[in-house]
Protein backbone atom coordinates (compact mmCIF):
# COMPACT_ATOMS: atom_id res chain seq x y z
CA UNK A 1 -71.07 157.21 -21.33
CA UNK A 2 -67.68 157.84 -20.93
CA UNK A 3 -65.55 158.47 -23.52
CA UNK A 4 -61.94 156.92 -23.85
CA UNK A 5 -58.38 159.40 -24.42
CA UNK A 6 -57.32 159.04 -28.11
CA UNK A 7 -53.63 157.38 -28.71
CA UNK A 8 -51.19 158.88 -30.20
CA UNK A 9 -49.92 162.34 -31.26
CA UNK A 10 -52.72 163.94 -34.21
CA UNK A 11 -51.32 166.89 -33.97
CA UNK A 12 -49.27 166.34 -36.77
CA UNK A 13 -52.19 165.19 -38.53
CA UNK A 14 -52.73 165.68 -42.24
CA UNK A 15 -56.19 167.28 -43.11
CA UNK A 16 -57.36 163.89 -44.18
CA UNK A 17 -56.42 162.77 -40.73
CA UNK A 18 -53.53 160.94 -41.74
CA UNK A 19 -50.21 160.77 -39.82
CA UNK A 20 -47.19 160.07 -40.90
CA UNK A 21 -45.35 156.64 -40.06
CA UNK A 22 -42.18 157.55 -37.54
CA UNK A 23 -40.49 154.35 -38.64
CA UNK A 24 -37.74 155.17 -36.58
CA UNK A 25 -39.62 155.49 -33.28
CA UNK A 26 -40.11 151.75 -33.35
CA UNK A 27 -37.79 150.05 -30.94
CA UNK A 28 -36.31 146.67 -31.05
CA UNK A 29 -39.01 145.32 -28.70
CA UNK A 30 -41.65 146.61 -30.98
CA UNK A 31 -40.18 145.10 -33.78
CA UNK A 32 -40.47 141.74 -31.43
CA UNK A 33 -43.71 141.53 -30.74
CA UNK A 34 -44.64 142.47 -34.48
CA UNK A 35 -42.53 139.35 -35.65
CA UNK A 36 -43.97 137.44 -32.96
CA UNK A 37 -47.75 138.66 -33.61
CA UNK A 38 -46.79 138.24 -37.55
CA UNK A 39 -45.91 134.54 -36.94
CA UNK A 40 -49.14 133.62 -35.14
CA UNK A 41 -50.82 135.06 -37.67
CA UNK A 42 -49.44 133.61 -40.51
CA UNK A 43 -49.94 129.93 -39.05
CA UNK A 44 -53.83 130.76 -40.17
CA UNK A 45 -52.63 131.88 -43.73
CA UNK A 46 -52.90 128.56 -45.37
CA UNK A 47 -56.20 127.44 -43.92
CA UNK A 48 -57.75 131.16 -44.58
CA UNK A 49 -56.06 133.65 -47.64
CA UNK A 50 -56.23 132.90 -50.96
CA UNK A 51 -53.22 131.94 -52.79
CA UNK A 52 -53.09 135.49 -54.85
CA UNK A 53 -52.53 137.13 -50.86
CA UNK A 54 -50.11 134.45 -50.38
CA UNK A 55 -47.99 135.01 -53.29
CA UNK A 56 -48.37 139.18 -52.40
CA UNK A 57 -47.40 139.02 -48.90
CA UNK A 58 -44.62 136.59 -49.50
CA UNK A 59 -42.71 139.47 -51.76
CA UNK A 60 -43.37 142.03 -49.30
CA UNK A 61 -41.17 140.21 -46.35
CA UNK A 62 -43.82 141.84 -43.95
CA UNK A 63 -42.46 139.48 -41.08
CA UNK A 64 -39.26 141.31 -40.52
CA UNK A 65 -40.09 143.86 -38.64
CA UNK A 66 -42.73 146.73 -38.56
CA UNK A 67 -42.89 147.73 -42.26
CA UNK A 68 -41.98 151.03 -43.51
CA UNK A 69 -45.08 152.30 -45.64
CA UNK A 70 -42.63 153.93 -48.27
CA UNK A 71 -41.01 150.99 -49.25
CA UNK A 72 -44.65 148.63 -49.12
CA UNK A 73 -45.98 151.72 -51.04
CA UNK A 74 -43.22 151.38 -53.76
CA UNK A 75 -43.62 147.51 -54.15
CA UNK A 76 -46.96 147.85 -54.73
CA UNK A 77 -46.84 150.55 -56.91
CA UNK A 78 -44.45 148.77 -59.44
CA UNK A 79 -46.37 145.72 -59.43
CA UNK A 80 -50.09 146.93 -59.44
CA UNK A 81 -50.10 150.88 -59.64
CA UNK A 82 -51.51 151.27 -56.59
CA UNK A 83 -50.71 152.78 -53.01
CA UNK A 84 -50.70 151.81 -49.89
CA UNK A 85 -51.75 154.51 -47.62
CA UNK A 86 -52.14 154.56 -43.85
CA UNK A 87 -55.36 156.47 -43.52
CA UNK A 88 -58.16 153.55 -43.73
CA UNK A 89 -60.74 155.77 -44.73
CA UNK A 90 -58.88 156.91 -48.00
CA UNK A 91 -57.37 153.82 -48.43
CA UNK A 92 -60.81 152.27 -48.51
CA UNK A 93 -62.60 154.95 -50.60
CA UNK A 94 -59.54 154.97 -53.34
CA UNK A 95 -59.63 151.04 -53.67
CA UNK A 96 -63.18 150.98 -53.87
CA UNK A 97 -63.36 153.44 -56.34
CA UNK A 98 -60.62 152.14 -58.45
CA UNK A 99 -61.99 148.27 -58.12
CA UNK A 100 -65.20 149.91 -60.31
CA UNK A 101 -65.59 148.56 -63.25
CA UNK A 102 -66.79 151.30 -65.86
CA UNK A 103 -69.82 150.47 -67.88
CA UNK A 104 -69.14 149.07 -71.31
């Protein structure tokens, strides 16, 4: 089997494999196609999110542009105490872990 080339530049990876977001390495036709990939995806919003991910989404004004994971990170950190984080694995082990509930 052959294996495919990894994208992207890890050697600036973290040692949880995270990289940082270079926000300003986006350029105006990136910031296109996310609007335009944003809008067709929103057009499914009302037939398949709940309106709690409705209301959440709506105050993050993710269909500007690419977002900056600082300022999502903030948002959601004032209004629920948690962080968004751009390694997957973390960010899927932290939620999980924080959605426990503790016995009573």
């Amino acid at each position: 089997m052959k294996s495919a080339a990894l994208r992207g530049d890890y050697s600036k990876a973290a040692l949880d494999y995270s990289v940082e977001q270079d926000w300003p390495s986006y350029t105006d036709a990136d910031h296109a196609l996310y609007r335009r990939l944003f809008e067709r995806q929103a057009k499914l919003v009302p037939k398949y999110a709940c309106p709690e991910w409705i209301e959440a989404i709506s105050g993050l004004d993710a269909g500007a542009g690419i977002p900056k994971f600082d300022q999502v990170t903030r948002k959601l950190r004032s209004a629920t105490g948690r962080n968004f984080e751009p390694n997957s694995v973390s960010m899927t082990l932290r939620v999980v872990r924080s959605n426990r509930r503790k016995p009573s």
